[in-house]
Protein backbone atom coordinates (compact mmCIF):
# COMPACT_ATOMS: atom_id res chain seq x y z
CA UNK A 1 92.12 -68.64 -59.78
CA UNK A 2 93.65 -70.44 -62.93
CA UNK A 3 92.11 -73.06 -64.52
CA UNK A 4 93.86 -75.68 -66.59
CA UNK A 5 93.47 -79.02 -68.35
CA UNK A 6 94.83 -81.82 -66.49
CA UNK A 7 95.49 -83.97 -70.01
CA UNK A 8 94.97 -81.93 -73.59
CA UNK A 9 92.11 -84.16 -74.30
CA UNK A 10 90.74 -83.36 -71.15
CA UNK A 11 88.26 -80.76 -69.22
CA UNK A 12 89.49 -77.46 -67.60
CA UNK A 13 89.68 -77.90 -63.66
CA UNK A 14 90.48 -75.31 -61.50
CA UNK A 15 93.93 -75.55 -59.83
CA UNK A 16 93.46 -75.70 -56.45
CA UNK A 17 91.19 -78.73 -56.03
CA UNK A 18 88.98 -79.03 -52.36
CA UNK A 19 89.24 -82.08 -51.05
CA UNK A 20 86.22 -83.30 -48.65
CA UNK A 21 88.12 -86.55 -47.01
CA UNK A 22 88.16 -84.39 -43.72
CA UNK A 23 84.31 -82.78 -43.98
CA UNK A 24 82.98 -86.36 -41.83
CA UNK A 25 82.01 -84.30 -39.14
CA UNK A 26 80.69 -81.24 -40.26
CA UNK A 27 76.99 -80.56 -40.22
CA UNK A 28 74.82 -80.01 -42.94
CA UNK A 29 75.63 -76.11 -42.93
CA UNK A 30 79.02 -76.23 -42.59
CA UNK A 31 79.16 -78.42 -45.83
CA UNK A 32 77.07 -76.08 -47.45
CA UNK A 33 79.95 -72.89 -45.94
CA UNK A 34 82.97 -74.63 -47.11
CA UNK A 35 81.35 -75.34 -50.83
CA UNK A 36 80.41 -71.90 -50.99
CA UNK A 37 83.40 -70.54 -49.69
CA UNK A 38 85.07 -72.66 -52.44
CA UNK A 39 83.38 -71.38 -55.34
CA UNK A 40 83.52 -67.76 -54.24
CA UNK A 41 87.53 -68.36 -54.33
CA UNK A 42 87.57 -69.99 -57.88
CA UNK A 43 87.75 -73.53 -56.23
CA UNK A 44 85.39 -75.29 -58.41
CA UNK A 45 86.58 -78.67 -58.54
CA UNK A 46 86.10 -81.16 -55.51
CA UNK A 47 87.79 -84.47 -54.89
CA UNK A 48 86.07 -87.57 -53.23
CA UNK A 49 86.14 -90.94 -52.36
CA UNK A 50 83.60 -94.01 -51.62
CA UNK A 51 85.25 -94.50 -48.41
CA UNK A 52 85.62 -90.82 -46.94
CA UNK A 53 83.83 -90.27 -43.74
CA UNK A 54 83.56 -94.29 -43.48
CA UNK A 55 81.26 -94.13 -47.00
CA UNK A 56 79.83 -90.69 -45.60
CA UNK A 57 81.16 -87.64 -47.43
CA UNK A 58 79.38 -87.73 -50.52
CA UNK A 59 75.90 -88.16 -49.40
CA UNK A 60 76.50 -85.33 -46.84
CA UNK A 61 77.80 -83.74 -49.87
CA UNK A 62 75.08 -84.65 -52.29
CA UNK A 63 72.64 -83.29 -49.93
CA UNK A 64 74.02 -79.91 -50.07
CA UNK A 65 74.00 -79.90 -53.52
CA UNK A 66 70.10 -81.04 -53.46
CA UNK A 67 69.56 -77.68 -51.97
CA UNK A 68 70.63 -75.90 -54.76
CA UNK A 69 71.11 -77.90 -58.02
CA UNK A 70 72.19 -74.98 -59.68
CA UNK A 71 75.83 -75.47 -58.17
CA UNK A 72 76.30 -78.62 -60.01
CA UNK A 73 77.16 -76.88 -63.23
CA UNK A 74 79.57 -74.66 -61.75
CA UNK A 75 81.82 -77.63 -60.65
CA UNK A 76 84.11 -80.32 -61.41
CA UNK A 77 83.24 -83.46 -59.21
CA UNK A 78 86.13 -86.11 -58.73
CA UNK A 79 85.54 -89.56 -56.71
CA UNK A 80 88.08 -92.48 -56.26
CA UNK A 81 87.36 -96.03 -55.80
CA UNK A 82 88.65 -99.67 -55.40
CA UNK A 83 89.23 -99.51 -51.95
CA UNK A 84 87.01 -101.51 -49.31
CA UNK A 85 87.06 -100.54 -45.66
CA UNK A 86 86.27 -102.68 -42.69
CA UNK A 87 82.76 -100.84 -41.95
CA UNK A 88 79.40 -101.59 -40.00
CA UNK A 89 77.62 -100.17 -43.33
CA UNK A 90 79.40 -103.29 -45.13
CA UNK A 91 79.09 -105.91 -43.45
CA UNK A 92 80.17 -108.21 -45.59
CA UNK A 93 83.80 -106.90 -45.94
CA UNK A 94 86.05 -108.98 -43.40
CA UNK A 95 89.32 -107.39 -44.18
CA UNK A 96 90.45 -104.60 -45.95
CA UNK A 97 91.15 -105.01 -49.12
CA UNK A 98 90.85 -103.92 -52.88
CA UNK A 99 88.73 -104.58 -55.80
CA UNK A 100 89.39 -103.02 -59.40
CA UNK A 101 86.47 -105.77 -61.15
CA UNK A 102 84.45 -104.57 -63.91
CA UNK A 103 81.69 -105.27 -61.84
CA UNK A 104 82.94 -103.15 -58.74
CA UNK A 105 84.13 -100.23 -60.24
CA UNK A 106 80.68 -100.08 -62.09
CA UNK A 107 78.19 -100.61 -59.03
CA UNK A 108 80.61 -98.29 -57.24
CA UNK A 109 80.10 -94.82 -59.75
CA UNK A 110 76.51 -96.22 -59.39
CA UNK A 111 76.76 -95.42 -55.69
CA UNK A 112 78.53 -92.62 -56.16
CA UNK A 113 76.36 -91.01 -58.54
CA UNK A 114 73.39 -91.39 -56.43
CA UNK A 115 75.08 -90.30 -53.12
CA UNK A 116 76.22 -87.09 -54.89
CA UNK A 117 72.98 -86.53 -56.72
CA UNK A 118 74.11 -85.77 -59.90
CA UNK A 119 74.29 -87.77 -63.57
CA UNK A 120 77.36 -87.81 -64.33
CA UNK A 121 80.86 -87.34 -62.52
CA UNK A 122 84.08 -85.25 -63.99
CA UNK A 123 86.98 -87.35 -63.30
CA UNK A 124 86.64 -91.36 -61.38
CA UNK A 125 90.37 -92.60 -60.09
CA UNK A 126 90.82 -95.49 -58.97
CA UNK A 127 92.31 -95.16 -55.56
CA UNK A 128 95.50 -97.47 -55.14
CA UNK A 129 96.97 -99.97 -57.14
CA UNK A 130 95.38 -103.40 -56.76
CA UNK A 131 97.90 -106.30 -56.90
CA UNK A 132 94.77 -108.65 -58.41
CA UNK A 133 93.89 -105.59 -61.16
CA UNK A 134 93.14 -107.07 -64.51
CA UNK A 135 93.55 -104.31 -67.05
CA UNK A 136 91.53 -105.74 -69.58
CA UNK A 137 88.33 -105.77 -67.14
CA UNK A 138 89.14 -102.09 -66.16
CA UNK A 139 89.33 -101.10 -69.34
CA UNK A 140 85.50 -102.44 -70.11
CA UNK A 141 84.52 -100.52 -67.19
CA UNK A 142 85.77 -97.36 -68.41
CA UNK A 143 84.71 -98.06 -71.48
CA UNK A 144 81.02 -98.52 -70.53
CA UNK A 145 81.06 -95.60 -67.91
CA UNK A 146 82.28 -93.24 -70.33
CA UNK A 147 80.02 -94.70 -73.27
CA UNK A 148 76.54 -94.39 -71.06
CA UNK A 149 77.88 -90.63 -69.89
CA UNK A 150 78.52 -91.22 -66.59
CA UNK A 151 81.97 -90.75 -66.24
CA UNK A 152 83.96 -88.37 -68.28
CA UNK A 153 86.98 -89.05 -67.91
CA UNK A 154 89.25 -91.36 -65.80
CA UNK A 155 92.93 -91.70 -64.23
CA UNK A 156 94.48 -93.21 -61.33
CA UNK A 157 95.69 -92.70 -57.76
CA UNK A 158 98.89 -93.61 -55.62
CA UNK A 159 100.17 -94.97 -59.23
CA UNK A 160 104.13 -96.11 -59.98
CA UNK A 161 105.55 -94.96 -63.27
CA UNK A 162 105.17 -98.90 -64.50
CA UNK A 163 101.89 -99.26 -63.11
CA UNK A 164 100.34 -96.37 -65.21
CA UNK A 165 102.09 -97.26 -68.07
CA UNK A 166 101.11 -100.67 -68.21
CA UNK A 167 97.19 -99.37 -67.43
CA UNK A 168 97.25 -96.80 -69.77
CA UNK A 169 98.40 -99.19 -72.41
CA UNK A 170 94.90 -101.23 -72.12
CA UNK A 171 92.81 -98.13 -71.75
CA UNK A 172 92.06 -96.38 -75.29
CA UNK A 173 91.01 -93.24 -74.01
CA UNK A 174 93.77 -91.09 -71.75
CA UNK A 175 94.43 -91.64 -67.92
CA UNK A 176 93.86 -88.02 -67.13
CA UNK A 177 96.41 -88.16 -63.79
CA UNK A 178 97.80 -89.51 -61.36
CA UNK A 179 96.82 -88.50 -57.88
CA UNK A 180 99.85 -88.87 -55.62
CA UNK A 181 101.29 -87.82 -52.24
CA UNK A 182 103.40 -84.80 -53.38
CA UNK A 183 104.65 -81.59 -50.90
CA UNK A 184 108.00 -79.73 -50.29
CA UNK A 185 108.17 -82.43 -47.40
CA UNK A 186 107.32 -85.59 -49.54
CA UNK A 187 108.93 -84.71 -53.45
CA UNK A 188 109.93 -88.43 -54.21
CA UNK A 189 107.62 -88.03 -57.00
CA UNK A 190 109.32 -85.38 -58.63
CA UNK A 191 112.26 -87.83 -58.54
CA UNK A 192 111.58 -91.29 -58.84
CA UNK A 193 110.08 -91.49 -62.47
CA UNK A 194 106.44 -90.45 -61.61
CA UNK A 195 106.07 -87.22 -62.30
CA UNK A 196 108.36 -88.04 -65.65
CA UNK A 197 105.96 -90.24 -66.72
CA UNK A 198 103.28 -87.98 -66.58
CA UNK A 199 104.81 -85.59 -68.85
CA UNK A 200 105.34 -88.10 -71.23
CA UNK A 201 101.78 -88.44 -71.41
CA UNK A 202 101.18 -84.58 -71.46
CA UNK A 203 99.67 -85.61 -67.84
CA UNK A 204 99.17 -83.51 -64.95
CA UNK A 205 99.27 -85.00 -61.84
CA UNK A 206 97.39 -84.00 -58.68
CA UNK A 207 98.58 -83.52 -55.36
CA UNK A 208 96.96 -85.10 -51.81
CA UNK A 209 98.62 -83.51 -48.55
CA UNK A 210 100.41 -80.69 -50.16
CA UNK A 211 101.03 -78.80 -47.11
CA UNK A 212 103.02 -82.43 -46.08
CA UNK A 213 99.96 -83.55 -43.99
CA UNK A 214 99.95 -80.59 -41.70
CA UNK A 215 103.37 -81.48 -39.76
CA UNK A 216 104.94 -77.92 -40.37
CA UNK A 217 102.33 -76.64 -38.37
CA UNK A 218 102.18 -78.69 -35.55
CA UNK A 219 104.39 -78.55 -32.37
CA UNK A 220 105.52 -81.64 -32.83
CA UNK A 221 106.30 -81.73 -36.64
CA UNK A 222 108.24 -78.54 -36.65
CA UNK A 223 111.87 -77.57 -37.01
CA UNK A 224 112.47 -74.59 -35.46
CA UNK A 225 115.50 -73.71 -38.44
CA UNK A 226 113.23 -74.95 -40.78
CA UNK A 227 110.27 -72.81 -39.89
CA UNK A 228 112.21 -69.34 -39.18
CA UNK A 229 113.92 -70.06 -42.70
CA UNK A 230 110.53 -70.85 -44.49
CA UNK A 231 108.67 -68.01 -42.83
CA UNK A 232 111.57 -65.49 -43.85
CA UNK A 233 111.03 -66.93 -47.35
CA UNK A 234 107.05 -66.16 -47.05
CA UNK A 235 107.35 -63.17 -45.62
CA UNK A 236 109.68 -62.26 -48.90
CA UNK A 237 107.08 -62.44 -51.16
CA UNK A 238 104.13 -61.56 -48.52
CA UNK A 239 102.41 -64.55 -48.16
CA UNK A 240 101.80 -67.19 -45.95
CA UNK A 241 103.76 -70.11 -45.11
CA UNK A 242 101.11 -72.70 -46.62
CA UNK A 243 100.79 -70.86 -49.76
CA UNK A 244 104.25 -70.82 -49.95
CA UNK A 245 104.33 -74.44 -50.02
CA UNK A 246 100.96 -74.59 -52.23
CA UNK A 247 103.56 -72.01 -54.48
CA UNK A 248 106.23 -74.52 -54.86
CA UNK A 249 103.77 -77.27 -56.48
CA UNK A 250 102.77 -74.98 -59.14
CA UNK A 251 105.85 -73.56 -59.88
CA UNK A 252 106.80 -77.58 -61.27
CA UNK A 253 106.62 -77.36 -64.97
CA UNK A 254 104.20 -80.79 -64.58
CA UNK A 255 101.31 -78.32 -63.85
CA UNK A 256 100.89 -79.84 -60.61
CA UNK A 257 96.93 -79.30 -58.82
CA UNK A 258 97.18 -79.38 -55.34
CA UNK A 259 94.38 -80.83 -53.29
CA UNK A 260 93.73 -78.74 -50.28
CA UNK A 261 91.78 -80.48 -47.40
CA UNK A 262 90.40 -78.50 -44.56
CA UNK A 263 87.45 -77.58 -42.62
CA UNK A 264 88.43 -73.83 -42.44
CA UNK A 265 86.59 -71.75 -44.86
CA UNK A 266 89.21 -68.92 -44.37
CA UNK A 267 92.31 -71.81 -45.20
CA UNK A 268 90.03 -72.24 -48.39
CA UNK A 269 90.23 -68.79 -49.54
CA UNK A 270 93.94 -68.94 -48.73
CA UNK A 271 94.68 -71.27 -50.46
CA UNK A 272 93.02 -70.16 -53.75
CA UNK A 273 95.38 -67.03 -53.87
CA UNK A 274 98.50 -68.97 -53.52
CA UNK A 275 98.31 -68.82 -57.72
CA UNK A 276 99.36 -65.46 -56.82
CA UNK A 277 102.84 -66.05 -56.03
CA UNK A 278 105.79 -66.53 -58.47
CA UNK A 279 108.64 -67.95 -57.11
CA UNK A 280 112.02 -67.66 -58.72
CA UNK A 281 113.68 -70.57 -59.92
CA UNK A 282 116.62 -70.02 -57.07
CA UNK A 283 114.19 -70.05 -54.12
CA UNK A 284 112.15 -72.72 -55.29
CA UNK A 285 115.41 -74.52 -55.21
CA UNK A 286 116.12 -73.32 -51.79
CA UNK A 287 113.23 -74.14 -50.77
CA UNK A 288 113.72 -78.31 -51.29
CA UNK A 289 117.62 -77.57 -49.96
CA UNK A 290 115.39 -76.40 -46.53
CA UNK A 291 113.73 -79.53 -46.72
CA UNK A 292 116.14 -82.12 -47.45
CA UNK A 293 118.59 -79.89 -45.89
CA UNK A 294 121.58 -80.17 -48.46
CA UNK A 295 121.93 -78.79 -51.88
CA UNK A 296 121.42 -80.84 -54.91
CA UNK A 297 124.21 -82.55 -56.06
């Protein structure tokens, strides 16, 4: 496994990141299985949210972790928040909506903290861009999180070029990344100014749904040219097709960190040796020409 800083300023995460948004349903045990099968792999940092699992996944998480404590220091923990769900635990929320206040992002690493057992958390996004965001007030937050050691370090999610700029120009310390939907299948990011951004800021971004949410795999997502073509490609440098595509992310010079979500202990330890493989620079380009399915101009 490598392990890299996502900002110079910044902590070393490993680069393959497990993401829990799927691990609702998993008992006790199972939790405890994938986590372990993570860290055997090298997969030491894990990405959450307040609202995975309808506000579920880090307590199921936390109480893992409460069976050996140990574990905590051998990981990176990452939560997101800002979003709030329609949801029979809150009551009080009539419509979906987002809430980057001072006061929310505070009482929300509160929660978080306490639902994952721990002190302190690694990294604390905050999960989409909120039209009513005041800068200033997020700022404080950060400010006071980071001062009373219970946040390390910060960034954003879902985040346009502008939007990070203009945060990052409030915030004194770094935004760390920029968590974004990024896979062969779904590269606007590598295109549109975001990911050029980032480098600007020596940034690294991270990567939900890198496998392009699983629609390669499925009968109904697949293109049968598309699939023979990639699987030829795989087969070239004896892998598999999803750490092929796992391969093209961290072949981009941005030091992209995918986040792998599954349920699958034996897709975990896939996924970990996709750092393996070394594409060339041609098939990495034939690789997007299989996707978008014309050369670049």
């Amino acid at each position: 496994m490598e392990y890299k800083k996502l900002h110079p300023q910044g902590s070393e995460f490993s680069r393959i990141i497990a993401g829990v948004w799927r691990w609702k349903d998993t008992s006790r045990q199972q939790i405890q299985s994938l986590i372990d099968s993570a860290l055997d792999a090298g997969i030491t940092t894990f990405d959450h949210a307040d609202i995975y699992g309808d506000y579920s996944c880090e307590e199921k998480f936390g109480e893992a972790l409460k069976g050996n404590t140990s574990m905590r220091t051998n990981m990176q923990l990452v939560t997101k928040c800002g979003i709030k769900l329609l949801s029979a635990k809150h009551p009080q929320h009539h419509i979906k909506h987002y809430d980057t206040s001072k006061q929310h992002i505070v009482y929300s690493v509160e929660q978080s903290l306490k639902n994952l057992g721990t002190d302190y958390l690694d990294l604390l996004l905050l999960h989409r861009p909120d039209p009513l965001l005041n800068p200033e007030e997020v700022a404080e937050a950060f400010s006071l999180l980071k001062q009373n050691g219970k946040v390390l370090y910060f960034g954003v999610s879902n985040f346009s070029s502008a939007q990070f700029e203009m945060l990052q120009s409030y915030v004194h310390a770094p935004l760390v990344t920029n968590q974004v939907e990024l896979s062969l299948f779904r590269h606007e990011a590598l295109f549109d100014g975001v990911g050029d951004v980032l480098m600007k800021h020596r940034v690294s971004p991270m990567a939900w749904s890198p496998l392009g949410g699983g629609k390669f795999f499925t009968a109904s997502g697949q293109d049968e040219s598309t699939q023979t073509r990639l699987e030829q490609l795989a087969e070239k440098y004896t892998c598999s097709v999803s750490q092929l595509l796992i391969a093209w992310l961290l072949h981009h010079p941005s030091g992209i960190f995918p986040i792998v979500g599954t349920t699958n202990p034996e897709r975990i330890r896939e996924s970990a040796a996709s750092t393996k493989v070394r594409l060339t620079r041609q098939d990495w380009f034939a690789m997007l020409k299989i996707a978008t399915g014309h050369d670049v101009a």
